[in-house]
C-alpha atoms as a PDB file:
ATOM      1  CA  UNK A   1       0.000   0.000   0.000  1.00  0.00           C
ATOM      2  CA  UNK A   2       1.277   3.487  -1.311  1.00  0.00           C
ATOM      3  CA  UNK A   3       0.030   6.710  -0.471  1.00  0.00           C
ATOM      4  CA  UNK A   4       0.412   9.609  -3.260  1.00  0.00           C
ATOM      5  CA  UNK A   5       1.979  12.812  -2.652  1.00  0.00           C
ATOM      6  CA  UNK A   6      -1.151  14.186  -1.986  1.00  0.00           C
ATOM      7  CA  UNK A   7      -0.861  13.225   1.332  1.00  0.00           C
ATOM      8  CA  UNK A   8       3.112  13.604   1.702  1.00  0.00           C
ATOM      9  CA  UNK A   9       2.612  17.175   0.423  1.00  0.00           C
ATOM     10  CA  UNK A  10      -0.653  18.110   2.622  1.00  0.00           C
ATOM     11  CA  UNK A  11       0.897  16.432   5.717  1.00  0.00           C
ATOM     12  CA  UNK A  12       4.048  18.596   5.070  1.00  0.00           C
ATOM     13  CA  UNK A  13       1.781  21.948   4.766  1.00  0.00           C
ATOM     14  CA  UNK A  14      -0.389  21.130   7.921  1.00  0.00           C
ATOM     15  CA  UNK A  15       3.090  20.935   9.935  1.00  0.00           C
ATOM     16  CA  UNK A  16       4.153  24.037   8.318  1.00  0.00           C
ATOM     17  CA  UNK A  17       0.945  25.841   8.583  1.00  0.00           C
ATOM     18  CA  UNK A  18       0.775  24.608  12.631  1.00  0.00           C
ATOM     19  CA  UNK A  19       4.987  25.553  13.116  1.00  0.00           C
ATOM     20  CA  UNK A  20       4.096  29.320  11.941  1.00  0.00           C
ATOM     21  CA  UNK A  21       5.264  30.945  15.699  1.00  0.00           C
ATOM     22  CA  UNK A  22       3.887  34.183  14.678  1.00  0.00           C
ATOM     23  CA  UNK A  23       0.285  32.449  14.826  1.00  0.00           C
ATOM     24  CA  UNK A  24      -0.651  34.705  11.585  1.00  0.00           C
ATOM     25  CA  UNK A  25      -1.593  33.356   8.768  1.00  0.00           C
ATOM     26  CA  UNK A  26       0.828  31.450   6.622  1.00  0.00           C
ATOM     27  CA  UNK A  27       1.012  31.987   2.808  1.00  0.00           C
ATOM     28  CA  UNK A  28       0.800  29.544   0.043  1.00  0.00           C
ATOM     29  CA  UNK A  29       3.994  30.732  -1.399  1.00  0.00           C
ATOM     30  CA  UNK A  30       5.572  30.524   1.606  1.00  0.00           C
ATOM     31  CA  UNK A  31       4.967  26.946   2.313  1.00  0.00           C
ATOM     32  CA  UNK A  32       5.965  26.782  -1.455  1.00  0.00           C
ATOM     33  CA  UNK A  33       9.227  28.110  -0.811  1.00  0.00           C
ATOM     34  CA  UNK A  34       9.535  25.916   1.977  1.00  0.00           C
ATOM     35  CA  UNK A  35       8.833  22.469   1.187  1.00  0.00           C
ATOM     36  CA  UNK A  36       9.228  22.757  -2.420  1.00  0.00           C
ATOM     37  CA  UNK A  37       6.086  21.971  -3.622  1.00  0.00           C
ATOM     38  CA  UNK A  38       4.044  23.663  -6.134  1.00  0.00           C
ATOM     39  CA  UNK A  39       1.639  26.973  -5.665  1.00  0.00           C
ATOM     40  CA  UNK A  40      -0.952  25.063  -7.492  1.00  0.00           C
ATOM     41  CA  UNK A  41      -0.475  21.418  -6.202  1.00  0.00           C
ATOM     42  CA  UNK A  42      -0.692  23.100  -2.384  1.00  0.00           C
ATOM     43  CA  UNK A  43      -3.790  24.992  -3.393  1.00  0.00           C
ATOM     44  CA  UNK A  44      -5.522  21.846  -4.611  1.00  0.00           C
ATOM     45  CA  UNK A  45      -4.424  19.961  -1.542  1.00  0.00           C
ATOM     46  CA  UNK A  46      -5.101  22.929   0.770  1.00  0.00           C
ATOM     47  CA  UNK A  47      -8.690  23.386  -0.366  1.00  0.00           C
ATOM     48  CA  UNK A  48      -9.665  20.038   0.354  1.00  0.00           C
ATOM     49  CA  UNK A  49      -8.394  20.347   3.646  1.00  0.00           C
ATOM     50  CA  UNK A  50     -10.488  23.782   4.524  1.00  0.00           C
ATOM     51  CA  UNK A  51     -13.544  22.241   2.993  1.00  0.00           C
ATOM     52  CA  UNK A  52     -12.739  19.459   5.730  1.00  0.00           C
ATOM     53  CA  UNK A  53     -12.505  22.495   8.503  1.00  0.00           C
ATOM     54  CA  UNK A  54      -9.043  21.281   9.352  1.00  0.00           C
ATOM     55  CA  UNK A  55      -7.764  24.863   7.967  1.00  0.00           C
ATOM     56  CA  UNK A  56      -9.201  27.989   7.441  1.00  0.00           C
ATOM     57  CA  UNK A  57      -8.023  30.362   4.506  1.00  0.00           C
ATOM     58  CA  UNK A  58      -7.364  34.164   5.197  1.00  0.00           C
ATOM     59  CA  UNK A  59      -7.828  36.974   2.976  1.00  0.00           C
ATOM     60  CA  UNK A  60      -6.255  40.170   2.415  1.00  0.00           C
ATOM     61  CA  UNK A  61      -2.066  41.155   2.280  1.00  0.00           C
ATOM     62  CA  UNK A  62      -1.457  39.122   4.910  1.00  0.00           C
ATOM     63  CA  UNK A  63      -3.732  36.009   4.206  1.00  0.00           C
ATOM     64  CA  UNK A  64      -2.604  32.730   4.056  1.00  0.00           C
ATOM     65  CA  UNK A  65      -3.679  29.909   5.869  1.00  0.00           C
ATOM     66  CA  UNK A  66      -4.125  28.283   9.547  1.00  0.00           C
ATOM     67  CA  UNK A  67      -4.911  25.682  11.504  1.00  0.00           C
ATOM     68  CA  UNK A  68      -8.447  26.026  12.321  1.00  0.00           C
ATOM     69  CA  UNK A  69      -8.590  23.327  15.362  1.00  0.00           C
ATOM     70  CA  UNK A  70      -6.393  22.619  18.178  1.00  0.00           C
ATOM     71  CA  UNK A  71      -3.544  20.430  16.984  1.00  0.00           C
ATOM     72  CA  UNK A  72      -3.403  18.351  19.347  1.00  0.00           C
ATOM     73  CA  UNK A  73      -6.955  17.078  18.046  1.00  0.00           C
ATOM     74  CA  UNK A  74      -6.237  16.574  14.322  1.00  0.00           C
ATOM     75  CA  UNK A  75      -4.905  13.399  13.463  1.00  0.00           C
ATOM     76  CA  UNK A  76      -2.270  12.283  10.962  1.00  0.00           C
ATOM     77  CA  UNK A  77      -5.163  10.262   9.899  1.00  0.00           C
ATOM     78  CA  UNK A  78      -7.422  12.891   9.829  1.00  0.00           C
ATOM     79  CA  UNK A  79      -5.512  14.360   7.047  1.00  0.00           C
ATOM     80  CA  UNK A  80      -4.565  11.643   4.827  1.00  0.00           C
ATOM     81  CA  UNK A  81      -8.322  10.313   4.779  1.00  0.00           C
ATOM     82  CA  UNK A  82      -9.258  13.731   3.801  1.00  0.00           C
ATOM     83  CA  UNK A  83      -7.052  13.926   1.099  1.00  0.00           C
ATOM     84  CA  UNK A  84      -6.703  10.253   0.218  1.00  0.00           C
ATOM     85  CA  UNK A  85     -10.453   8.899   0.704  1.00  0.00           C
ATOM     86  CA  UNK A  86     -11.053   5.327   1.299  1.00  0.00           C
ATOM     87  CA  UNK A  87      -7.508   4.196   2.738  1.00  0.00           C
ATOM     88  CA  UNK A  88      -8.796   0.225   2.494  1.00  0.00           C
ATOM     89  CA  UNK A  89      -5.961  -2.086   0.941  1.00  0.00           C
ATOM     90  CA  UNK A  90      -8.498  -3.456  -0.885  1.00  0.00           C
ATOM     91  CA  UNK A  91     -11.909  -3.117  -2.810  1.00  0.00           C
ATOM     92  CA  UNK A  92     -13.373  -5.841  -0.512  1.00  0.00           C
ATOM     93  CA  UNK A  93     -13.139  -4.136   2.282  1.00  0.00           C
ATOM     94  CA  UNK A  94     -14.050  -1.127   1.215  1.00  0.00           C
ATOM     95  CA  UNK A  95     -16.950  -2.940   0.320  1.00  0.00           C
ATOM     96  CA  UNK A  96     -17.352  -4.656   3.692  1.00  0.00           C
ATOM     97  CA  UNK A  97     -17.761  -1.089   4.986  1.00  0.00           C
ATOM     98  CA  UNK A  98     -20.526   0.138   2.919  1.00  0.00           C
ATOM     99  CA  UNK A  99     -19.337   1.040  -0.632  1.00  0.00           C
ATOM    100  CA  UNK A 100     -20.659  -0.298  -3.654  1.00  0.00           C
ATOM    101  CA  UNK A 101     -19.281  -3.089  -5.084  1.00  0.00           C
ATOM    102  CA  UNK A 102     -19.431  -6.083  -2.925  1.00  0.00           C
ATOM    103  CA  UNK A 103     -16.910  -9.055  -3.601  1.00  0.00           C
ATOM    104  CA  UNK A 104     -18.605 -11.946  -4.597  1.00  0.00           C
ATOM    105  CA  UNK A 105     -16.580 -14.156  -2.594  1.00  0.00           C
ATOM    106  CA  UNK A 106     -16.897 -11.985   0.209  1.00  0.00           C
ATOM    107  CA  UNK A 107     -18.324 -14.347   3.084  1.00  0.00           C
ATOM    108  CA  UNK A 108     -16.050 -17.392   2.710  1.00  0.00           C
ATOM    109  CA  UNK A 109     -12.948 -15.283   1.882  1.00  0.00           C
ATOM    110  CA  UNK A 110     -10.325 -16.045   4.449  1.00  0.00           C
ATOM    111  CA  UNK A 111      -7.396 -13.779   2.751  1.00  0.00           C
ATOM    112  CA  UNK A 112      -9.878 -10.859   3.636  1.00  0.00           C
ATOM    113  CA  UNK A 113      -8.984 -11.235   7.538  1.00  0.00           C
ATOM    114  CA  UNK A 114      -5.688 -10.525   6.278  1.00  0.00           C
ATOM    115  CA  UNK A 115      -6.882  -7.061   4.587  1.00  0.00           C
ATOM    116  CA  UNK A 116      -9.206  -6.201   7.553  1.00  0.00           C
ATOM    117  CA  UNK A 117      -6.450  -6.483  10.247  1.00  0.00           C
ATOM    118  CA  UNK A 118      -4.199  -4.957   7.189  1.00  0.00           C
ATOM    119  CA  UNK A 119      -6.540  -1.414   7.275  1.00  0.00           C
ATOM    120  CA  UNK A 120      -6.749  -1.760  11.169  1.00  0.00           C
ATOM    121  CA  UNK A 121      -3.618  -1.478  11.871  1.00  0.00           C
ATOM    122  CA  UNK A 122      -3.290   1.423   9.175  1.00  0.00           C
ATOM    123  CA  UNK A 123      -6.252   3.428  10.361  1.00  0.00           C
ATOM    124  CA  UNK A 124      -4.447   3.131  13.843  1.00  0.00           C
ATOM    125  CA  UNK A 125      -1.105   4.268  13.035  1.00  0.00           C
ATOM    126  CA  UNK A 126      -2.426   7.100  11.619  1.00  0.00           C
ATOM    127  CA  UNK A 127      -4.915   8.239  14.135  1.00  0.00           C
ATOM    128  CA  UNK A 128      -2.303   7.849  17.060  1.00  0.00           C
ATOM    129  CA  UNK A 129      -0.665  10.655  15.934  1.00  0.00           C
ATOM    130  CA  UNK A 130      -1.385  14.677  16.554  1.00  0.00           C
ATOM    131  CA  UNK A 131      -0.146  17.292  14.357  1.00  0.00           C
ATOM    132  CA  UNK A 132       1.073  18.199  18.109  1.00  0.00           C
ATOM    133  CA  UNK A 133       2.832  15.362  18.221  1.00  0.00           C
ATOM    134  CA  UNK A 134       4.532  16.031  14.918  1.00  0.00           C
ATOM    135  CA  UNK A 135       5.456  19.784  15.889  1.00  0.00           C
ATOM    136  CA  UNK A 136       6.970  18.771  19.089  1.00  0.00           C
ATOM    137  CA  UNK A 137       9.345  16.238  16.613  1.00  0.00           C
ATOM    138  CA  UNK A 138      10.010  19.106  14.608  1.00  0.00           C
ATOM    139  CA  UNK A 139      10.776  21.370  17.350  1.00  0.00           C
ATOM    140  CA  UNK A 140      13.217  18.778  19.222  1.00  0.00           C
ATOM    141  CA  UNK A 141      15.209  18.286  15.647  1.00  0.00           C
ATOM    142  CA  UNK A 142      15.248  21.629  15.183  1.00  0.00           C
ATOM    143  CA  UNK A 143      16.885  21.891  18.744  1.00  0.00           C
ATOM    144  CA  UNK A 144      19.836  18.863  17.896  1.00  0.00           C
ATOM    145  CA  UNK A 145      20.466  20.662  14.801  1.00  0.00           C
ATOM    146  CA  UNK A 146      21.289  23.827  16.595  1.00  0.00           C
ATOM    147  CA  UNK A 147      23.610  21.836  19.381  1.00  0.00           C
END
């Protein structure tokens, strides 16, 4: 299982959006600058996330973007299902949880345990860790770089 950039690239602008100190509003171009990822791309990714209410855009000279909850209460998963979708290693069990498309094998399928415990243990990963958590990471390398 292989997650696309979108989520590399959104993941890498919530952290940058949520390590602005100033607590303004962060630009586009500056998170551009700073991760090296495209004014467009980050705009696509970026509007997803608002629609979501995980950021909120600002207008005006100094608009940008910020975090619009606490970070300690958005989830890693929180943003890669938002920019993702379904995040099931396969269609069965997407199916299994209420999308169209039903395997035909589905109720004597023993490799599906496999992909159940598979997206469990995904969906877990992912939702034990805070954008907090990630900022505190940042701020401790930040901190060995400097010594």
């Amino acid at each position: 299982m292989k997650l696309s950039t979108k989520s590399e690239y959104g993941l890498r602008a919530m952290l940058s959006i949520a390590m602005n100190d100033a607590g303004s509003a962060t630009s586009v171009t500056d998170i551009s600058k700073e991760e090296g990822i495209s004014v467009a791309y980050l705009e696509q990714l970026l509007n997803k996330l608002r629609r979501e209410g995980l950021v909120e855009s600002v207008r005006g000279p100094r608009g940008g973007y910020v975090i619009s909850k606490r970070v300690d209460s958005i989830t890693v998963g929180d943003i890669v299902k938002t920019l993702e979708g379904s995040l099931y290693p396969a269609s069965c069990i997407a199916a299994h949880s209420g999308s169209h498309g039903a395997c035909k094998k589905s109720k004597g399928c023993v490799p599906k345990t496999v992909w159940i415990r598979l997206a469990k243990a995904v969906n877990d990963c992912l939702e034990s860790i805070t954008l907090s958590d990630l900022c505190m990471e940042t701020k401790k390398k930040e901190l060995r770089r400097k010594t």
